[in-house]
PDB file of N, CA and C in Angstrom:
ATOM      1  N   UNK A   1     -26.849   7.105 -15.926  1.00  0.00           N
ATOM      2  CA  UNK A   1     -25.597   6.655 -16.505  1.00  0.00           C
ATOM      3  C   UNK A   1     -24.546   6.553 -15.407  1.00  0.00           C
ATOM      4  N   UNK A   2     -23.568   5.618 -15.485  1.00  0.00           N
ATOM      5  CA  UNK A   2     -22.813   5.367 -14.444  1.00  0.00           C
ATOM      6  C   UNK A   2     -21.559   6.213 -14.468  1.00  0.00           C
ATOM      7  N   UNK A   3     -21.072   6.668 -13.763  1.00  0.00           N
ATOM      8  CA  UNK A   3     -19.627   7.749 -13.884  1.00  0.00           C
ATOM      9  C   UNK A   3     -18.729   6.851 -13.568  1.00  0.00           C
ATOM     10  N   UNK A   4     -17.848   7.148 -14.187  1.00  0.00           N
ATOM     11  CA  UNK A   4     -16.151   6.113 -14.504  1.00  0.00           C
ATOM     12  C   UNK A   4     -15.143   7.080 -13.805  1.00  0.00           C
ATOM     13  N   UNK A   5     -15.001   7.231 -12.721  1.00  0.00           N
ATOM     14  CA  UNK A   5     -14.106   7.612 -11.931  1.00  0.00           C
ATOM     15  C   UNK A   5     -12.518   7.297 -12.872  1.00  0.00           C
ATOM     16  N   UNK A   6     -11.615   8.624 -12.858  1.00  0.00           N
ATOM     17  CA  UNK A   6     -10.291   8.109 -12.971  1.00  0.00           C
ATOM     18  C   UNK A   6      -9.487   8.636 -11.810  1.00  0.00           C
ATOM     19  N   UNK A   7      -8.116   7.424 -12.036  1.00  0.00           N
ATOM     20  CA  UNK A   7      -7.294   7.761 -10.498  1.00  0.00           C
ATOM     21  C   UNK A   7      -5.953   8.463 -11.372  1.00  0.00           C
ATOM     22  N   UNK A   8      -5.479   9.464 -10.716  1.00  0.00           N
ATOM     23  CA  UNK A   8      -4.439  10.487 -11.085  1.00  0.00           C
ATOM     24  C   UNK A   8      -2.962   9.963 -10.611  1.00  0.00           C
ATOM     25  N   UNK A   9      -2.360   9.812 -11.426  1.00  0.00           N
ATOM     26  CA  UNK A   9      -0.694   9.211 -10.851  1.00  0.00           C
ATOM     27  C   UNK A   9       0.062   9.774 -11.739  1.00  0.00           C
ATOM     28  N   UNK A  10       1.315   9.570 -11.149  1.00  0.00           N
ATOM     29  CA  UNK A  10       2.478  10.518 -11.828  1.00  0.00           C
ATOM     30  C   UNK A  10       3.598   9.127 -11.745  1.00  0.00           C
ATOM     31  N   UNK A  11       4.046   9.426 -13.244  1.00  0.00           N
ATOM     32  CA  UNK A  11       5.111   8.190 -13.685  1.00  0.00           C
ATOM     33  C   UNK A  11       6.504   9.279 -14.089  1.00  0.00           C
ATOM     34  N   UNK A  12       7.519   9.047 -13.497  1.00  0.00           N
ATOM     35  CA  UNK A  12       8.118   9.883 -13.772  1.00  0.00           C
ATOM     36  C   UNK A  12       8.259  11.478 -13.951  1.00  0.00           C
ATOM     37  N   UNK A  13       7.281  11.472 -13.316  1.00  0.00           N
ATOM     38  CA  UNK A  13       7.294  13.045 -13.314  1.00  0.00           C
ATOM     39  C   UNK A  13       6.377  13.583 -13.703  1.00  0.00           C
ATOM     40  N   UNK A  14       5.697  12.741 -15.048  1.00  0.00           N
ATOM     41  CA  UNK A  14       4.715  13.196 -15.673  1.00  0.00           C
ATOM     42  C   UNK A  14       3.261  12.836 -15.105  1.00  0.00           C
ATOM     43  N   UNK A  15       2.019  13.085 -15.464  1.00  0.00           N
ATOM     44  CA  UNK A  15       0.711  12.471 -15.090  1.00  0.00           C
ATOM     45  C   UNK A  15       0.327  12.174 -15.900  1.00  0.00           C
ATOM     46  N   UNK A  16      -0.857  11.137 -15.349  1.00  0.00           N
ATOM     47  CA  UNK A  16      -1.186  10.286 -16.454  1.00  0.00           C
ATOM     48  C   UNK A  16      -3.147   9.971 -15.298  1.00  0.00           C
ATOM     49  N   UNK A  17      -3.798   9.875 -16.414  1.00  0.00           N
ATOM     50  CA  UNK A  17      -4.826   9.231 -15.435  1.00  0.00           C
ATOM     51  C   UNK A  17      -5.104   7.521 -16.035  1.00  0.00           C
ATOM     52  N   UNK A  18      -5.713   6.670 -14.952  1.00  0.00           N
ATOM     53  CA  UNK A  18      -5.273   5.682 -14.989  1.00  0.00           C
ATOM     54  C   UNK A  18      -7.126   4.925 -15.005  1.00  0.00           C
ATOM     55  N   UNK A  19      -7.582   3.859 -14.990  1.00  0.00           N
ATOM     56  CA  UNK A  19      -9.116   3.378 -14.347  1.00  0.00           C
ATOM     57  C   UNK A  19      -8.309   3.024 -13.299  1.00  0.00           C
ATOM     58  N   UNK A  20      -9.341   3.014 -12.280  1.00  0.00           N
ATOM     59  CA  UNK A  20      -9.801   2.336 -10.868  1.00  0.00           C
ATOM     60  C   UNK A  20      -8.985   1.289 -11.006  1.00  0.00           C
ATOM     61  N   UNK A  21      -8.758   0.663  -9.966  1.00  0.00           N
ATOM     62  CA  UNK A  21      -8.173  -0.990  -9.709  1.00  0.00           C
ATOM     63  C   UNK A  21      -6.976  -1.536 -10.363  1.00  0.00           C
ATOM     64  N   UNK A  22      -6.320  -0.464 -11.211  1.00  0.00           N
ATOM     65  CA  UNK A  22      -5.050  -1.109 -12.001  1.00  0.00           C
ATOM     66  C   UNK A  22      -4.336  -1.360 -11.106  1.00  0.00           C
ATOM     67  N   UNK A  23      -3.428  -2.639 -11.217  1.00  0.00           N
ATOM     68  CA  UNK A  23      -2.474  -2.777 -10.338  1.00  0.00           C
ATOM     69  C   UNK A  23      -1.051  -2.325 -10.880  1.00  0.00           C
ATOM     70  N   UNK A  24       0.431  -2.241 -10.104  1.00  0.00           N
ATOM     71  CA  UNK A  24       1.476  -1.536 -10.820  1.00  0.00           C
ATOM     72  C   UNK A  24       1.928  -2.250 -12.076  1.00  0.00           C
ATOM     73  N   UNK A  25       1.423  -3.799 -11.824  1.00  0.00           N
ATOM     74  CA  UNK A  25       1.982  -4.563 -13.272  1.00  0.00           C
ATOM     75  C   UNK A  25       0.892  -4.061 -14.281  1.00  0.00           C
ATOM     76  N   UNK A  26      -0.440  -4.087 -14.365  1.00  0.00           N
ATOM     77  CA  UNK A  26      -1.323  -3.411 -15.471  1.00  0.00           C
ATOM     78  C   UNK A  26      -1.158  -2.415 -15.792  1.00  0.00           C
ATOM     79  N   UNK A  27      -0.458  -0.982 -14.864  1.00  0.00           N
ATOM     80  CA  UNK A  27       0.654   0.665 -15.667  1.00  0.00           C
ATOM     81  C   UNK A  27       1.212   0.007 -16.057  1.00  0.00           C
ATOM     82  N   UNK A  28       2.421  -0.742 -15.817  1.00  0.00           N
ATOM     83  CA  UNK A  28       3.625  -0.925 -16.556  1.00  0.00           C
ATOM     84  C   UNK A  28       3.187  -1.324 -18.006  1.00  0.00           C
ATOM     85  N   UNK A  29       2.370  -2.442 -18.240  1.00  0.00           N
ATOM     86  CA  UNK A  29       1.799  -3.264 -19.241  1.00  0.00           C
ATOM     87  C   UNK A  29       1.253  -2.113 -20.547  1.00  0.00           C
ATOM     88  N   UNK A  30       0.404  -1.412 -19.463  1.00  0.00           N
ATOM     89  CA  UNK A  30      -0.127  -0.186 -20.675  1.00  0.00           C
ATOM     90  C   UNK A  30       0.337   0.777 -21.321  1.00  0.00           C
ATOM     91  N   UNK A  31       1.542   1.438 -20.608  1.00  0.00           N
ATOM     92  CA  UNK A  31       2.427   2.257 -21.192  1.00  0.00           C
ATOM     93  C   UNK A  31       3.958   1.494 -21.750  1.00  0.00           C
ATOM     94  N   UNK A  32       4.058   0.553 -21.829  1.00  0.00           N
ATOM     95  CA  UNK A  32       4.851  -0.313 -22.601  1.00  0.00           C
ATOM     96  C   UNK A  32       6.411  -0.530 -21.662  1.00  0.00           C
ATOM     97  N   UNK A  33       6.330  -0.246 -20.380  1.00  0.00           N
ATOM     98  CA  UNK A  33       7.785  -0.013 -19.603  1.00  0.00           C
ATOM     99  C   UNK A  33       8.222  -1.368 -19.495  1.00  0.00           C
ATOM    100  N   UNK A  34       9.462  -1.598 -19.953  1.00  0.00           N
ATOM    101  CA  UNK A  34      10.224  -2.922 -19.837  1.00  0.00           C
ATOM    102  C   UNK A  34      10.518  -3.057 -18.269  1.00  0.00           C
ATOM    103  N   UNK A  35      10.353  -4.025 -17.892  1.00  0.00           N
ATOM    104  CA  UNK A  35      11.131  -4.087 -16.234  1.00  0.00           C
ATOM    105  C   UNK A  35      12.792  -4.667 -16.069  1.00  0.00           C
ATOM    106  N   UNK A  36      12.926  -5.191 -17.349  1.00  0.00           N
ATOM    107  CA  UNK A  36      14.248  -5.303 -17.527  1.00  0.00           C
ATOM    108  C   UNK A  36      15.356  -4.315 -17.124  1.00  0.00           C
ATOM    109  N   UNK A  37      16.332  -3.978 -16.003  1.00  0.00           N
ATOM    110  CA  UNK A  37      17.243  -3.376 -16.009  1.00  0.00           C
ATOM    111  C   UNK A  37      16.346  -2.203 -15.530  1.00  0.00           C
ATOM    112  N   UNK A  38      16.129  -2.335 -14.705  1.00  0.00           N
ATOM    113  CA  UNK A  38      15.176  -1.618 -14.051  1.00  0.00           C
ATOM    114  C   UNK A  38      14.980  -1.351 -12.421  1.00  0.00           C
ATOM    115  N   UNK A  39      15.001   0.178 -11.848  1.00  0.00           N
ATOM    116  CA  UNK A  39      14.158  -0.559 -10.518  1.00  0.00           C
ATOM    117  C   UNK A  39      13.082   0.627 -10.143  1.00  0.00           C
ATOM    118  N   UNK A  40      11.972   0.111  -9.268  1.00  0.00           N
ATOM    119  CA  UNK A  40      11.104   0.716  -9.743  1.00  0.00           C
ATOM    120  C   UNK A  40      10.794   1.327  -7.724  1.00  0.00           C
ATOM    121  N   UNK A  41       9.970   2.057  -8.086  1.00  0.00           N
ATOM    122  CA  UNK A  41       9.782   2.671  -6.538  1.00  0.00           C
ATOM    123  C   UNK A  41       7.974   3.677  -6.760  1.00  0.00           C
ATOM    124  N   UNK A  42       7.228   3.351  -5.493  1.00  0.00           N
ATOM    125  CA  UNK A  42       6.188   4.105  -5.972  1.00  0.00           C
ATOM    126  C   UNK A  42       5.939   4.485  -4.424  1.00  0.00           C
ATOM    127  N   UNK A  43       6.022   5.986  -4.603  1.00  0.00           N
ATOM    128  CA  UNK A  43       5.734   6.651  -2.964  1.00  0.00           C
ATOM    129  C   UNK A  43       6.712   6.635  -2.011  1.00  0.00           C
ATOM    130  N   UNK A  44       8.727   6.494  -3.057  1.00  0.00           N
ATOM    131  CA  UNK A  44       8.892   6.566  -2.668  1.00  0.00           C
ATOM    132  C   UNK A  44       9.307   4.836  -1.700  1.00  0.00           C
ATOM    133  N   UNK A  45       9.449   4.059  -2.272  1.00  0.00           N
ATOM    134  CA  UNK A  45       9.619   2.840  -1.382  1.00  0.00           C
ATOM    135  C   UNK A  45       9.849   1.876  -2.866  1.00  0.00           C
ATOM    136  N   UNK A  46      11.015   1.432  -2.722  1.00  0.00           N
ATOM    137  CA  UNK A  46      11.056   0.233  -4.039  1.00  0.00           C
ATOM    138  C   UNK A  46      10.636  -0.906  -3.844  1.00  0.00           C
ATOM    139  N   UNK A  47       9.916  -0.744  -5.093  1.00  0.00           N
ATOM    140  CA  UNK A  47       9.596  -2.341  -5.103  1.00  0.00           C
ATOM    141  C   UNK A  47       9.677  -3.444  -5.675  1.00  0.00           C
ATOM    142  N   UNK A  48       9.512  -4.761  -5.170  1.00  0.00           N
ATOM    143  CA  UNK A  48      10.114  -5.904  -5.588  1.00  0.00           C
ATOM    144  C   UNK A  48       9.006  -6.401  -6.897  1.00  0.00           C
ATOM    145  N   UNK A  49      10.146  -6.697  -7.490  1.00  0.00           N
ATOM    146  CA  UNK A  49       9.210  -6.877  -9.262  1.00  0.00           C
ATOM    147  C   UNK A  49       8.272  -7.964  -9.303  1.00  0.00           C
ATOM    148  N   UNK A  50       8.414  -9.067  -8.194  1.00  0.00           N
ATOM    149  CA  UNK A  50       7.916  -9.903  -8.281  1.00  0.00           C
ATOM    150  C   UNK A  50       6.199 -10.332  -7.751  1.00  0.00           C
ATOM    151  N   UNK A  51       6.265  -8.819  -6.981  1.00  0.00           N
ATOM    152  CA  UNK A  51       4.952  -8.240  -6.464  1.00  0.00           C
ATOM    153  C   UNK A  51       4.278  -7.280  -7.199  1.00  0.00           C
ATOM    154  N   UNK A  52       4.678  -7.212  -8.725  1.00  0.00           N
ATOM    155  CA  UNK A  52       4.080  -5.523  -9.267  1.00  0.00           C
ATOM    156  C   UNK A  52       2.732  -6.329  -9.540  1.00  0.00           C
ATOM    157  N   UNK A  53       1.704  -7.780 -10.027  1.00  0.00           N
ATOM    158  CA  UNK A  53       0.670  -7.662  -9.710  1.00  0.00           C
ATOM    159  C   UNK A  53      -0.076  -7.628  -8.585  1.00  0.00           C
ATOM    160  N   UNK A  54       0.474  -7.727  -6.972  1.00  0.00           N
ATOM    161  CA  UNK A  54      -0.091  -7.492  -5.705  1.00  0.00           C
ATOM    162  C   UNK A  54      -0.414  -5.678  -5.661  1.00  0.00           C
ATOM    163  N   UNK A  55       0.078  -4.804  -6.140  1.00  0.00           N
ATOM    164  CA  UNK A  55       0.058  -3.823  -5.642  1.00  0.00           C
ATOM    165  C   UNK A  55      -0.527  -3.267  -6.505  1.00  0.00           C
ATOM    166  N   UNK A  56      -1.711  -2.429  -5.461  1.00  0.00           N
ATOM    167  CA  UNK A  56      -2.889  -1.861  -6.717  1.00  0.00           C
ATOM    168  C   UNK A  56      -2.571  -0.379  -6.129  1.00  0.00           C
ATOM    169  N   UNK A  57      -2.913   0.386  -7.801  1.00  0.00           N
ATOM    170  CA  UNK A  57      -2.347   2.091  -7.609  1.00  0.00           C
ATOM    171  C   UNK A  57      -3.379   2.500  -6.943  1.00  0.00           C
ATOM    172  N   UNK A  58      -3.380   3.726  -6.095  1.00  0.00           N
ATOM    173  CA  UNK A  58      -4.021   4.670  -5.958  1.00  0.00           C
ATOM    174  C   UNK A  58      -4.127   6.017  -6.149  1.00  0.00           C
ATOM    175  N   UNK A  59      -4.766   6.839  -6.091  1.00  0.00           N
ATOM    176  CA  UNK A  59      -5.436   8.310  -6.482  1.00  0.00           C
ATOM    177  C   UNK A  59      -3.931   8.815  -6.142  1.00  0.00           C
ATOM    178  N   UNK A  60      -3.288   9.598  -6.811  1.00  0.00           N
ATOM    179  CA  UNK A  60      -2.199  10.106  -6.353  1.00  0.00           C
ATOM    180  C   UNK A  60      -0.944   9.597  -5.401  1.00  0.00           C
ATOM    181  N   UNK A  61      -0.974   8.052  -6.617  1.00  0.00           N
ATOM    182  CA  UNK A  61       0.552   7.639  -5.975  1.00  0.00           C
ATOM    183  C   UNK A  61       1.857   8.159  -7.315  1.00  0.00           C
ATOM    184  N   UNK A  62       3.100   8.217  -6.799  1.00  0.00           N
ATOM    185  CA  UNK A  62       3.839   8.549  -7.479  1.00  0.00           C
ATOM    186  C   UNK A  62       5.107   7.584  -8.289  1.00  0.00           C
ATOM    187  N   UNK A  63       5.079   7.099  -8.962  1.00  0.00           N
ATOM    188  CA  UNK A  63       5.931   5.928  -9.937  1.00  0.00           C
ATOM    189  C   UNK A  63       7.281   6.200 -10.391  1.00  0.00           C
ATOM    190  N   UNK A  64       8.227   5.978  -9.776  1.00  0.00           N
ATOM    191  CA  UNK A  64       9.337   6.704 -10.377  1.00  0.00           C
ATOM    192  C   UNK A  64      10.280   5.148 -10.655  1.00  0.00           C
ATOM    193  N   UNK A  65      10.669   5.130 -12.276  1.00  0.00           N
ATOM    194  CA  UNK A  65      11.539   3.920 -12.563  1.00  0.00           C
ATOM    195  C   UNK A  65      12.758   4.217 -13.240  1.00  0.00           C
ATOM    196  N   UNK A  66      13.363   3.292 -12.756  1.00  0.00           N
ATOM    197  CA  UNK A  66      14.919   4.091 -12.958  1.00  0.00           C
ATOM    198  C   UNK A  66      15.627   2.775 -14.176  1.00  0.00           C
ATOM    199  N   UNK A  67      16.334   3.507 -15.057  1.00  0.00           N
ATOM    200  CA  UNK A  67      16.918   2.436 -15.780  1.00  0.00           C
ATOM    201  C   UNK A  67      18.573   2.405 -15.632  1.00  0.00           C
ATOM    202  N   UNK A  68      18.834   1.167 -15.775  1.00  0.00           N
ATOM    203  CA  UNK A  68      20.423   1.142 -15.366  1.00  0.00           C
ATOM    204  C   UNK A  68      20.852   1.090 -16.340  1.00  0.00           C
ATOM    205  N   UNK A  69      22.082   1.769 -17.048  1.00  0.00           N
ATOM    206  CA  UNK A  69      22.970   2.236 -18.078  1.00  0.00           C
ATOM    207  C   UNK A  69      24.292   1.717 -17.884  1.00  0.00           C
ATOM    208  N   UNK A  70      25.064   0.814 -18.457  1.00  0.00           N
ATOM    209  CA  UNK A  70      26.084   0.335 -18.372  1.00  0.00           C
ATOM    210  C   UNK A  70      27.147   1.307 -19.000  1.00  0.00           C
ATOM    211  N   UNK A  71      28.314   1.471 -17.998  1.00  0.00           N
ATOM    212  CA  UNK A  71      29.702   2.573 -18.937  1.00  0.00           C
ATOM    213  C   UNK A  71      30.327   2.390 -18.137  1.00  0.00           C
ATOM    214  N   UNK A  72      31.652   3.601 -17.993  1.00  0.00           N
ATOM    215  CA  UNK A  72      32.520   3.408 -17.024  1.00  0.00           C
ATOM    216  C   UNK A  72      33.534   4.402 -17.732  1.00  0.00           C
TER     217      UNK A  72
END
């Protein structure tokens, strides 16, 4: 039988395990995160929204997305 490896990442703080090969747009997609009003950073380095399907997660990267709140 074949073993299904999972990769371990942390979204906000929390963990989550993920399959192999997701890229950051397929997390976002699965846990339902709007990118709207948003900016997003993984490891620590933000990134540009327009690349979240180029960038594939790995084993202990860290996802931190920030939402912008309008007031004053």
């Amino acid at each position: 039988m074949k073993k299904i490896n999972k990769v371990k990442i942390e979204i906000n703080g929390k963990k989550f395990l993920i399959k192999p090969k997701m890229t950051l747009k397929d997390v976002i997609t699965k846990y339902k995160i709007s990118t709207k009003k948003v900016a997003i950073e993984i490891n620590q380095k933000i990134v540009d929204k327009q690349n979240l399907q180029k960038i594939k997660i790995k084993n202990l990267d860290k996802i931190e997305i920030v939402h912008f709140i309008g007031g004053g």
